[in-house]
C-alpha atoms as a PDB file:
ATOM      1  CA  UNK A   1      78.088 145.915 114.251  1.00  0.00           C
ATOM      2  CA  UNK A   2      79.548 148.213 111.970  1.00  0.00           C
ATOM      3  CA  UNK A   3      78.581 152.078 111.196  1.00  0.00           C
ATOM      4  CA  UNK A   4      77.850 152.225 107.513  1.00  0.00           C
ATOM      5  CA  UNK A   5      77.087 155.882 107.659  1.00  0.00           C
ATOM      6  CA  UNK A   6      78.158 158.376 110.238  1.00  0.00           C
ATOM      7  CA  UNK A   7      75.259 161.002 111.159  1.00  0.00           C
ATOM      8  CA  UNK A   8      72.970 159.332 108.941  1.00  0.00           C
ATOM      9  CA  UNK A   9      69.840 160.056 112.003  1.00  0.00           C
ATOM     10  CA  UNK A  10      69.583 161.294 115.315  1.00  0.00           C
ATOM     11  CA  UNK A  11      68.794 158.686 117.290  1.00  0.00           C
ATOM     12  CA  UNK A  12      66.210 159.251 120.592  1.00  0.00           C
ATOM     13  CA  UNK A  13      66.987 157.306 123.836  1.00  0.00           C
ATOM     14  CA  UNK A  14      63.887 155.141 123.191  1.00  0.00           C
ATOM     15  CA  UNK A  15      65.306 154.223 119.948  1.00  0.00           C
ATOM     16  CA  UNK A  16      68.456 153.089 121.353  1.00  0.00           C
ATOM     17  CA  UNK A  17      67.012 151.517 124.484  1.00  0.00           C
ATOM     18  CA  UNK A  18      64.642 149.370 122.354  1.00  0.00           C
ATOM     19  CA  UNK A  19      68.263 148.593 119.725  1.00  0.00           C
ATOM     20  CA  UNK A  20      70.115 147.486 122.642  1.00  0.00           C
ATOM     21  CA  UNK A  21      67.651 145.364 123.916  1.00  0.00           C
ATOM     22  CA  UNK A  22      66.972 143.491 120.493  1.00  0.00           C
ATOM     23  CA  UNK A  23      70.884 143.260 120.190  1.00  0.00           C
ATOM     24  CA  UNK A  24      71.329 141.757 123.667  1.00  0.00           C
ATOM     25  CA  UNK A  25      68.139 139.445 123.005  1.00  0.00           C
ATOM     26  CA  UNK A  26      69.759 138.128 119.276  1.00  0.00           C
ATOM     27  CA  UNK A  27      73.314 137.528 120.992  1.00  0.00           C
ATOM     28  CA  UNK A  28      71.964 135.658 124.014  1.00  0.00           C
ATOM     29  CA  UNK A  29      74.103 132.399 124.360  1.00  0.00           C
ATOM     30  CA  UNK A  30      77.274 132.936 121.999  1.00  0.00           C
ATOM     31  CA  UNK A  31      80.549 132.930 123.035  1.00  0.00           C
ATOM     32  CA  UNK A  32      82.096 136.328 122.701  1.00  0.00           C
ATOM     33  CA  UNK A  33      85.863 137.640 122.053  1.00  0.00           C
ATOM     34  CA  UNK A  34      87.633 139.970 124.960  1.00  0.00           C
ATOM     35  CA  UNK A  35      86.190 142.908 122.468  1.00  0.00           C
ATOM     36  CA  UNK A  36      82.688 141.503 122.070  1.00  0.00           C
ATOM     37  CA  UNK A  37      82.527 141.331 126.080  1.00  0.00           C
ATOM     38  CA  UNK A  38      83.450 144.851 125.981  1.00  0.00           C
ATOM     39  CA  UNK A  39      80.787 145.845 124.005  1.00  0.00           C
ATOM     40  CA  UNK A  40      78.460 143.758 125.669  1.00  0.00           C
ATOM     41  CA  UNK A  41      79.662 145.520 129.263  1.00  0.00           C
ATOM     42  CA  UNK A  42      78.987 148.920 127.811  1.00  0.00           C
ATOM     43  CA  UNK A  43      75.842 147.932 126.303  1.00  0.00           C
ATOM     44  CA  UNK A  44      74.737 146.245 129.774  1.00  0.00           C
ATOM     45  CA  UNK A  45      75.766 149.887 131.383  1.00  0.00           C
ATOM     46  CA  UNK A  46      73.676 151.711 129.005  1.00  0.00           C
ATOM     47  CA  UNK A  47      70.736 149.798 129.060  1.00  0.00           C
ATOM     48  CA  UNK A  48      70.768 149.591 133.081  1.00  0.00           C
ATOM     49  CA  UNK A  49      71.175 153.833 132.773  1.00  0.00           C
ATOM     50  CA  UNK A  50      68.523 154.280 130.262  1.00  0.00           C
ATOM     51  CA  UNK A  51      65.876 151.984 131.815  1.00  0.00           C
ATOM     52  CA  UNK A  52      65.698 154.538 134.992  1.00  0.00           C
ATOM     53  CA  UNK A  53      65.024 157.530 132.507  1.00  0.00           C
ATOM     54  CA  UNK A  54      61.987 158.491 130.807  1.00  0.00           C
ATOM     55  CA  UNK A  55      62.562 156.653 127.700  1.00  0.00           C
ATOM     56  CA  UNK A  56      62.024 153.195 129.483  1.00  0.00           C
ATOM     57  CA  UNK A  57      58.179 154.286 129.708  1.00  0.00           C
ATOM     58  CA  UNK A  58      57.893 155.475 126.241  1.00  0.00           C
ATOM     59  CA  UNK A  59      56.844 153.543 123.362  1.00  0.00           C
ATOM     60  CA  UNK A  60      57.233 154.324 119.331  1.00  0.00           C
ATOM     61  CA  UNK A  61      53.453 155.297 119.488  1.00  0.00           C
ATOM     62  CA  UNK A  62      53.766 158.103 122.005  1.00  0.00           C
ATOM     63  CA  UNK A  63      57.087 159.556 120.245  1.00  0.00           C
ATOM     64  CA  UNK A  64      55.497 159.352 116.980  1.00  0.00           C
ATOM     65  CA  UNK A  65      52.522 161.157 118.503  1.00  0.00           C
ATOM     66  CA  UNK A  66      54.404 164.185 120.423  1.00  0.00           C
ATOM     67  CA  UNK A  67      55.921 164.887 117.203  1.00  0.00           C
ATOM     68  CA  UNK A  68      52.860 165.341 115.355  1.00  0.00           C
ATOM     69  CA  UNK A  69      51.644 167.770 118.176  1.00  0.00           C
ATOM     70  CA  UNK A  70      54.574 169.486 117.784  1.00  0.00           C
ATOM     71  CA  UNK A  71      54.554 169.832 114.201  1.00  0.00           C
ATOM     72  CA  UNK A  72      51.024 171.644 114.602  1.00  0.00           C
ATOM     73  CA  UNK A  73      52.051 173.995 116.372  1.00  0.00           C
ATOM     74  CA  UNK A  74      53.524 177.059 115.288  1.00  0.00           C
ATOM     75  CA  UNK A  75      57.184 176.811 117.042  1.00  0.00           C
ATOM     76  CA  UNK A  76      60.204 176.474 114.565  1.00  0.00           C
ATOM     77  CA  UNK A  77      62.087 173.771 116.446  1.00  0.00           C
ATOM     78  CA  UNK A  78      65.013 172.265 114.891  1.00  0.00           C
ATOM     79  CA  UNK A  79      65.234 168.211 115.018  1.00  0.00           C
ATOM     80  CA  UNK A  80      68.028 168.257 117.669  1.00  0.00           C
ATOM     81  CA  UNK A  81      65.711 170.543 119.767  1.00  0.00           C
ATOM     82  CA  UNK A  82      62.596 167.965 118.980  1.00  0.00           C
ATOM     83  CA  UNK A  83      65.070 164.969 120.064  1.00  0.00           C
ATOM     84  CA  UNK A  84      65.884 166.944 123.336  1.00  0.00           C
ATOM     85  CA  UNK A  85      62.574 166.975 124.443  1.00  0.00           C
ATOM     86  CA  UNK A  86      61.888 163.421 123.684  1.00  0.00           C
ATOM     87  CA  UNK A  87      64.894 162.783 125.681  1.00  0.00           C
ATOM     88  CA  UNK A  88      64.907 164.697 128.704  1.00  0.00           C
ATOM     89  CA  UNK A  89      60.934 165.305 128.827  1.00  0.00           C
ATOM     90  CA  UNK A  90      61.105 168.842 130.621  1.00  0.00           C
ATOM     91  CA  UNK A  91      58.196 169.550 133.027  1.00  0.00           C
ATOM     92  CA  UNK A  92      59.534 173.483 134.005  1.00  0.00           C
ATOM     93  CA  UNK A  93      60.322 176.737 131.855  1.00  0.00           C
ATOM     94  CA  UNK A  94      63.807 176.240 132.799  1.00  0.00           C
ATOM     95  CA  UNK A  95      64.786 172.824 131.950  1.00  0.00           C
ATOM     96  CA  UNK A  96      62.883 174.196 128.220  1.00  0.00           C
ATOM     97  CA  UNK A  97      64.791 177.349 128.511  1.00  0.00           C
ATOM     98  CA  UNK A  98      68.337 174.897 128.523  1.00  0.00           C
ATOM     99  CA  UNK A  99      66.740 172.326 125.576  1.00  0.00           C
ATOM    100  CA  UNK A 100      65.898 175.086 123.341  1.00  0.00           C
ATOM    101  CA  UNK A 101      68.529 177.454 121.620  1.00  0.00           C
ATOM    102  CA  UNK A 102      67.395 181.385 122.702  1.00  0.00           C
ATOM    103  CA  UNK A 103      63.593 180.112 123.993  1.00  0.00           C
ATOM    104  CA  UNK A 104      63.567 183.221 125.443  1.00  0.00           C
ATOM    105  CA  UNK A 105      63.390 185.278 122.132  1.00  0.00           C
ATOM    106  CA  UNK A 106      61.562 182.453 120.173  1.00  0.00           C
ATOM    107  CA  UNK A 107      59.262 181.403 122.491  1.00  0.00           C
ATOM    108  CA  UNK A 108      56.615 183.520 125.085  1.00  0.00           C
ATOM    109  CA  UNK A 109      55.385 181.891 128.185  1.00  0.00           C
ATOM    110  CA  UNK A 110      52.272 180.667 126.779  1.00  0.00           C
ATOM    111  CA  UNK A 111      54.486 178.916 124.114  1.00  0.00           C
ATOM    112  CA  UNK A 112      56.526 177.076 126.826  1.00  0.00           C
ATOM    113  CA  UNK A 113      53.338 175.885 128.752  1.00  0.00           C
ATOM    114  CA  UNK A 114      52.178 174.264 125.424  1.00  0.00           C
ATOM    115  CA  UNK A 115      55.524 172.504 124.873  1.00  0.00           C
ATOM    116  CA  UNK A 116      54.607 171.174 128.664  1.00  0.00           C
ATOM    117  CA  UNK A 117      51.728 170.441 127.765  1.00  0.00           C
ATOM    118  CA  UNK A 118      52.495 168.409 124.909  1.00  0.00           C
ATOM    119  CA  UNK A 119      55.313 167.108 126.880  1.00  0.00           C
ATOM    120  CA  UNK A 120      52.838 165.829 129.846  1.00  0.00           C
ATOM    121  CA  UNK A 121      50.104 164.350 127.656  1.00  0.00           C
ATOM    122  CA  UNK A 122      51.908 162.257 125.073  1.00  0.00           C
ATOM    123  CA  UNK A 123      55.250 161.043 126.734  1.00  0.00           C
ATOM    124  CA  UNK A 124      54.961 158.954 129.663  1.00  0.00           C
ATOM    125  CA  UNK A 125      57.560 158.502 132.564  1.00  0.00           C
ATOM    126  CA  UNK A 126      57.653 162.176 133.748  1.00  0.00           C
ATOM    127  CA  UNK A 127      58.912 162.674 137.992  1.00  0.00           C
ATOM    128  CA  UNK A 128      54.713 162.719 138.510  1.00  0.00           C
ATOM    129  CA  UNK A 129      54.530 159.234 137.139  1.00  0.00           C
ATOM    130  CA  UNK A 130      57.510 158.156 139.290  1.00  0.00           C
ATOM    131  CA  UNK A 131      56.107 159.869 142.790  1.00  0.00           C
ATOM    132  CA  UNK A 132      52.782 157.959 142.282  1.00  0.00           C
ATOM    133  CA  UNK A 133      54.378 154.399 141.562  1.00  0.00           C
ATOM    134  CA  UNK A 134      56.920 155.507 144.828  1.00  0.00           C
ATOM    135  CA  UNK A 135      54.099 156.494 146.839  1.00  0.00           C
ATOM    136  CA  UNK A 136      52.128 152.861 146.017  1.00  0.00           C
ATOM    137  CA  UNK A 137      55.100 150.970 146.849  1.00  0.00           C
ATOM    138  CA  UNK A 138      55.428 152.510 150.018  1.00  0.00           C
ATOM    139  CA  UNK A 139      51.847 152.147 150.862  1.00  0.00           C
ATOM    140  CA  UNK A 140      52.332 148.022 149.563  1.00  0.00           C
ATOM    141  CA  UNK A 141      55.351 148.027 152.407  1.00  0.00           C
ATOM    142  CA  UNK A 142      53.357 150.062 154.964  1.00  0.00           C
ATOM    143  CA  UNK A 143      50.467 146.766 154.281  1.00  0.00           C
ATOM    144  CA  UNK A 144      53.175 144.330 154.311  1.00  0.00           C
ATOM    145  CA  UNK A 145      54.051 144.988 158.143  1.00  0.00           C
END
C-alpha cells in the first residue's frame, strides 16, 4: 500500500471499515514480512474497534442518503463537520454542540433536532438499536434456562 496523495479525501469510518476488510479478504493466505504482520496487527485492531461502532451497521446507501438530507437543508456544514456526524452519529444537543464548530451561534434548537433527526432516520447503529438487540439477547438467555 502506498499513499499516492496525502489529503486527497476525508475518509468516513464506514469507508475504512469496508477498505480494511477488502484488504484483509485479498491478502488472505500469503506469507507476510515482520512489517507486513505489523500492518496486518494494526489493521486486525482497527477493524475489531470499528466493528463495535456505528459504522459496522451502516452501508454506502444510508451515508449517501444522510448526505443528501443534509444538503437540503439550510445548515452551512463544512465536510469535516458532515464526516463527524457520519462518524460519531450524535443522538443529543451536546454531543452536536462538540461535532459542530460554534452550533450554538449557527444553529437554533429546532436546527439541532433536525440534524437528529436526520441522524436517527438514515444511519443505522445508534445506542437505541444496540439496547433492543441487548434486550433480545437477554430475553434468548432468559428462554435458554
Amino acid at each position: 500500500m502506498k499513499v499516492l496523495k496525502e489529503n486527497a479525501a476525508l475518509l468516513s469510518n464506514h469507508e475504512v471499515l469496508k477498505l480494511l476488510k477488502e484488504h484483509q479478504s485479498d491478502k488472505k493466505g500469503s506469507k507476510s514480512t515482520q512489517r507486513l504482520q505489523n500492518l496486518a496487527t494494526v489493521s486486525y485492531e482497527t477493524v475489531a474497534y470499528l466493528e463495535n461502532t456505528p459504522c459496522a451497521q451502516q452501508t454506502d446507501q444510508c451515508v449517501e442518503e444522510f448526505l443528501k438530507e443534509i444538503l437540503n437543508t439550510s445548515f452551512r456544514l463544512t465536510k469535516a463537520e458532515k464526516l463527524q456526524l457520519i462518524n460519531h452519529r450524535p443522538t443529543t444537543f451536546v454531543e452536536i454542540q462538540l461535532l459542530i464548530e460554534e452550533s450554538e451561534e449557527r444553529l437554533s434548537e429546532d436546527d439541532m433536532q433536525t440534524i437528529l433527526d436526520i441522524v436517527q432516520r438514515t444511519l443505522p447503529g445508534g445506542q437505541d438499536d444496540t439496547l433492543e438487540d441487548e434486550e433480545d439477547n437477554d430475553e434468548d438467555m432468559e428462554e435458554a434456562e
